[in-house]
Structure formats: structure tokens, C-alpha cells
Protein backbone atom coordinates (compact mmCIF):
# COMPACT_ATOMS: atom_id res chain seq x y z
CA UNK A 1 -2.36 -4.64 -41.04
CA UNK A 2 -2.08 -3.25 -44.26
CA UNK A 3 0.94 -2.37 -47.02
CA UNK A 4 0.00 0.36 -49.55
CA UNK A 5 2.12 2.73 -52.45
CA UNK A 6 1.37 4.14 -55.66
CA UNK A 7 -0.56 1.85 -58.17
CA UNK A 8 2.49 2.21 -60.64
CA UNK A 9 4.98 0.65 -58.02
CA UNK A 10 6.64 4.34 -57.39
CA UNK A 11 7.37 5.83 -54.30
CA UNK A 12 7.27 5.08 -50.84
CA UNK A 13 5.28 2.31 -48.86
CA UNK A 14 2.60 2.80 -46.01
CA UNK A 15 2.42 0.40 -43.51
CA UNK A 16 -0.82 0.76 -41.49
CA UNK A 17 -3.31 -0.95 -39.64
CA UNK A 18 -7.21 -0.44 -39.57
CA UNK A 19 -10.93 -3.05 -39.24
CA UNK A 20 -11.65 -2.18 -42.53
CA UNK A 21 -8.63 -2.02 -44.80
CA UNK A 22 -10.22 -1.50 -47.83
CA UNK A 23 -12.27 1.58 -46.69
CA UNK A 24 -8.97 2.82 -45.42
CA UNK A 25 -7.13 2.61 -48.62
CA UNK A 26 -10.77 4.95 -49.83
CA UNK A 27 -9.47 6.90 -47.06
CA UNK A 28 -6.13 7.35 -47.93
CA UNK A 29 -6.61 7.83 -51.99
CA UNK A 30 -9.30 11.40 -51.08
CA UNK A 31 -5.51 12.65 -50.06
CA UNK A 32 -3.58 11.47 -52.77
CA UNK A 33 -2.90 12.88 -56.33
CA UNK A 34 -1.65 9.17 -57.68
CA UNK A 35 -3.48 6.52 -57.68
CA UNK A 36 -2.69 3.71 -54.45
CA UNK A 37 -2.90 0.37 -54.14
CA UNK A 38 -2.59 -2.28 -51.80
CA UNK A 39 0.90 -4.80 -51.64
CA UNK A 40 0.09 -6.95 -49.13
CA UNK A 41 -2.49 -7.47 -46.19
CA UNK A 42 -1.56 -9.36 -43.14
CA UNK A 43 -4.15 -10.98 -41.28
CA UNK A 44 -2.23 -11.38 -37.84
CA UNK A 45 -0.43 -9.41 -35.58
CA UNK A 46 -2.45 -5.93 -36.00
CA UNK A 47 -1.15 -3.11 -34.05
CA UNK A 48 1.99 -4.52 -32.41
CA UNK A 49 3.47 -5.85 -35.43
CA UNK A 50 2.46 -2.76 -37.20
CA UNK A 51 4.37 -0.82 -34.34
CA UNK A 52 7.49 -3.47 -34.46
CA UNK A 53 7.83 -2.50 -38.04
CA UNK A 54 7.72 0.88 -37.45
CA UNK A 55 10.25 0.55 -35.24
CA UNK A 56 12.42 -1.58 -37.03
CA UNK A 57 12.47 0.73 -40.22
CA UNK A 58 12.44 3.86 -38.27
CA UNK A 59 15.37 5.30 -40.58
CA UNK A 60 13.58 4.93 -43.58
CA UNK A 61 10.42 6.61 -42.62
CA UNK A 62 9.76 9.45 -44.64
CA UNK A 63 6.53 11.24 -43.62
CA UNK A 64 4.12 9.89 -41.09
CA UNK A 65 3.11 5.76 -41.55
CA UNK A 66 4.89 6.25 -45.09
CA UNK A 67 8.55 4.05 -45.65
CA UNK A 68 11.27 4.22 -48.52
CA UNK A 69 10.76 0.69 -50.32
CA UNK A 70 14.21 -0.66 -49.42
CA UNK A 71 15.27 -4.31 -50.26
CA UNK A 72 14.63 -5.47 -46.73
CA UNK A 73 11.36 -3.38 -45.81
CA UNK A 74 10.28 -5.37 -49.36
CA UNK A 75 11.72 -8.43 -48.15
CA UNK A 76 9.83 -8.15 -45.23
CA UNK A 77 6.50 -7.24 -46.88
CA UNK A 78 7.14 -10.01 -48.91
CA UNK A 79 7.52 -12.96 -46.29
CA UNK A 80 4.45 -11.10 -43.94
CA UNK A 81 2.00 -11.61 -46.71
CA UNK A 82 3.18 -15.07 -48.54
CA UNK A 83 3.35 -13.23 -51.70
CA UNK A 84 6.59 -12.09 -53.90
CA UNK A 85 8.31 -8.59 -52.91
CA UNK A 86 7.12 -5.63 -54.79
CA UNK A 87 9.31 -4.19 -57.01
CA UNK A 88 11.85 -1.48 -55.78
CA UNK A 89 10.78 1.46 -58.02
CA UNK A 90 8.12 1.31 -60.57
């Protein structure tokens, strides 16, 4: 399971899951006019944590897989990959 956003910190968050994470980020930045990058990568779990979390931040979902960066959703992202929480807005 992955975490992705815009290289510069901006915007909202993707939380997705795929074999091959890196080829999906490839994937993902053929669609995008900025420039992506990945915030975290979480080795366990896969599919039904990535579905718990979409469930759990259901009201921030904007479009699709793609999540406004609130304080918990980064909080969360944050404790999931051992790392420290992105930063709210770039």
C-alpha cells in the first residue's frame, strides 16, 4: 500500500495499493500535470487496510483514491509508515 501527492507537498493525498508501487506511481504521473511523489509505503496490510482507510476518511475523499491531507489522515500516514507526517500544504 502506497501514499502519494504532489512533489511540492500541495494538494491532496492518494492512498492506493498495487505489486509494483513504483511502476504505479509511473502510472499515475502519465496523468498528472505536477510532478508526484511518494509519502510513505506500507509493507503490510495491502488491500484491506487500504479499504479500512478508505473508509475511515470517506468525508475527505475528493476524487477517486485521492484524500484532503487533514491532520489525522497525516497522522495516520505518519504512524503506518514509521516516518514523520507530511506537511499539511506545501
Amino acid at each position: 500500500m502506497y501514499f502519494a501527492r504532489a512533489a511540492d507537498g500541495s494538494g491532496p493525498i492518494k492512498i492506493g495499493s498495487a505489486s509494483d508501487v513504483e511502476r504505479r506511481l509511473r502510472e499515475l504521473q502519465t496523468g498528472s500535470p505536477v510532478r508526484l511523489h511518494l509519502v510513505g509505503v506500507v509493507a503490510r496490510g495491502g488491500a484491506q487496510l487500504e479499504l479500512g482507510l478508505h473508509r475511515r476518511f470517506a468525508d475527505l475523499r475528493q476524487h477517486g483514491e485521492w484524500y484532503a491531507p487533514s491532520r489525522d489522515l497525516l497522522a495516520t500516514i505518519a504512524e503506518l509508515t514509521g516516518g514523520p507526517a507530511p506537511p499539511e500544504a506545501g
